[in-house]
Protein backbone atom coordinates (compact mmCIF):
# COMPACT_ATOMS: atom_id res chain seq x y z
CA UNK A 1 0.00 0.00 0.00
CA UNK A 2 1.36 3.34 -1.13
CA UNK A 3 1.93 6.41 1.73
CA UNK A 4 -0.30 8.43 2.39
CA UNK A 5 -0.27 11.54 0.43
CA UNK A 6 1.48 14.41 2.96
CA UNK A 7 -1.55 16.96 2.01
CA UNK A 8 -4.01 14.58 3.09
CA UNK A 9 -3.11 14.85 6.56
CA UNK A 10 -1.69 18.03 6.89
CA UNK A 11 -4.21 20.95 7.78
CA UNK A 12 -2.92 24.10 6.33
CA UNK A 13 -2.17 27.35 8.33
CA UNK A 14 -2.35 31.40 7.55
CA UNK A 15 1.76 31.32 8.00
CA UNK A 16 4.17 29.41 5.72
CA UNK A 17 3.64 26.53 7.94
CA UNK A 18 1.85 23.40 8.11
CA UNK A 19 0.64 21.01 11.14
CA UNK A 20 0.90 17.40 11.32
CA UNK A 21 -0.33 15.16 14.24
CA UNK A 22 2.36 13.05 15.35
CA UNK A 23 0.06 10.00 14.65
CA UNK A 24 -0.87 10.56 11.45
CA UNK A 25 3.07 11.24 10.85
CA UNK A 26 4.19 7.39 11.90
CA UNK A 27 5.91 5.76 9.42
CA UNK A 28 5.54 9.02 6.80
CA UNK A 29 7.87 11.37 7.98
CA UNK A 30 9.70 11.05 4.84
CA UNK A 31 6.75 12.25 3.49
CA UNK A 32 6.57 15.78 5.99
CA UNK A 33 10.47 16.39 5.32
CA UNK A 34 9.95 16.45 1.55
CA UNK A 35 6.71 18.40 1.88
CA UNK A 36 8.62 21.04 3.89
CA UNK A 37 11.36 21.09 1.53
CA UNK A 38 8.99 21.90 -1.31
CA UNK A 39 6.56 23.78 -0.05
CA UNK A 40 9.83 26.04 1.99
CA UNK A 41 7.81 25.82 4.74
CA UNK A 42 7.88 25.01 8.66
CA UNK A 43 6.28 21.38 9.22
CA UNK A 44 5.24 21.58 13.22
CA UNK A 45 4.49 17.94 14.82
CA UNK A 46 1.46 18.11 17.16
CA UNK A 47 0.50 16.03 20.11
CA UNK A 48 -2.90 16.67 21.04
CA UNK A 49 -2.85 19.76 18.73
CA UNK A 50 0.09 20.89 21.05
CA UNK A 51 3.00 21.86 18.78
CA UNK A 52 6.07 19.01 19.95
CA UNK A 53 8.45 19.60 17.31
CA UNK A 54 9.27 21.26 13.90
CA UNK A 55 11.12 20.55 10.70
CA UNK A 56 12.47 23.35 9.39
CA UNK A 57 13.89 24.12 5.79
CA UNK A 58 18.02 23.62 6.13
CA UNK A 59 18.75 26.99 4.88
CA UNK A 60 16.10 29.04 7.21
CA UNK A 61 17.28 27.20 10.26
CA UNK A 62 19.88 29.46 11.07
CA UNK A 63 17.44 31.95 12.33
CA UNK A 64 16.01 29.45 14.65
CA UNK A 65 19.28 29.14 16.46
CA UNK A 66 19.14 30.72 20.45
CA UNK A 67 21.66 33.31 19.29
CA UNK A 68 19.29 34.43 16.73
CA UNK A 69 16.19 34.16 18.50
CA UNK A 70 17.79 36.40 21.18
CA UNK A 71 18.90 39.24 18.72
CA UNK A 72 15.24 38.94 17.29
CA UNK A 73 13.82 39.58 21.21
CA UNK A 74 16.49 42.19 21.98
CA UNK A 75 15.60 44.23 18.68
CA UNK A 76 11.83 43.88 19.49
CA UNK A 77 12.30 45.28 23.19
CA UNK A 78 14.39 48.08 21.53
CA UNK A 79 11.38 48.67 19.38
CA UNK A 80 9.11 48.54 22.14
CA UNK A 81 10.94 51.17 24.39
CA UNK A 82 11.73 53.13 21.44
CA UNK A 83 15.89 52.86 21.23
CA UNK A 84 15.50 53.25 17.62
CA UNK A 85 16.89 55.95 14.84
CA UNK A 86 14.69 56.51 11.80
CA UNK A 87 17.13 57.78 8.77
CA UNK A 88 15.64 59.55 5.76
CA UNK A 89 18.00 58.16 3.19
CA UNK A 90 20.22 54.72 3.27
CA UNK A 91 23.05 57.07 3.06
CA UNK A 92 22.01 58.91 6.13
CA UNK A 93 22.03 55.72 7.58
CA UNK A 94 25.47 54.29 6.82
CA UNK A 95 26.89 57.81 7.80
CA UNK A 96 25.48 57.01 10.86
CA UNK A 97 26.78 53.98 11.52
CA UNK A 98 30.51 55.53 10.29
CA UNK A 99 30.61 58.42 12.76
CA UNK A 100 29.51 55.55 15.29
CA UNK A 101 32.21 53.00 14.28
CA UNK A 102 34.53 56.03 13.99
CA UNK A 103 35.19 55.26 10.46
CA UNK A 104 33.55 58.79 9.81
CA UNK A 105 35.26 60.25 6.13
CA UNK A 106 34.32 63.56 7.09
């Protein structure tokens, strides 16, 4: 008997994701891996509709790594309390950076 096909037991989401219960994955996780592959998308394992586990596309998962995910909170809490510079050009922004750096030309 033939797998099952993945999109038959995956429910699709609003995000580039996809759920699959972990007991409709047995013995067709082959199957979810090459569905997140092609689809570039996040494959999350439930249990009980509680997320357990994800396969993520090898070339996004760097920004899954705890360094990253920290950097991502510590720029959202300098968001939140405003510690941020708005820059009308790129070049205002680089010149910026420069004068910071002390690599300012001027």
């Amino acid at each position: 008997m033939p797998p099952t096909q993945v999109t038959t037991y995956t429910h699709g989401m609003g995000e580039n994701a996809f759920e699959v219960p972990l007991d409709e994955a047995d013995g067709h996780l082959p199957d979810v891996i090459s569905a997140a592959a092609e689809r570039n998308a996040i494959a999350y394992l439930t249990d009980h509709g509680r997320r357990v586990a994800a396969i993520v596309p090898a070339d996004e998962a760097w920004y899954w790594t705890s360094g990253w995910q920290s950097a991502e909170a510590e720029a959202d809490a300098d968001t939140r309390e405003g510690r941020v510079r708005t820059f009308d050009s790129t070049d205002d922004m680089f010149a910026e950076i420069d004068a910071v750096r002390g690599d300012d030309p001027r």
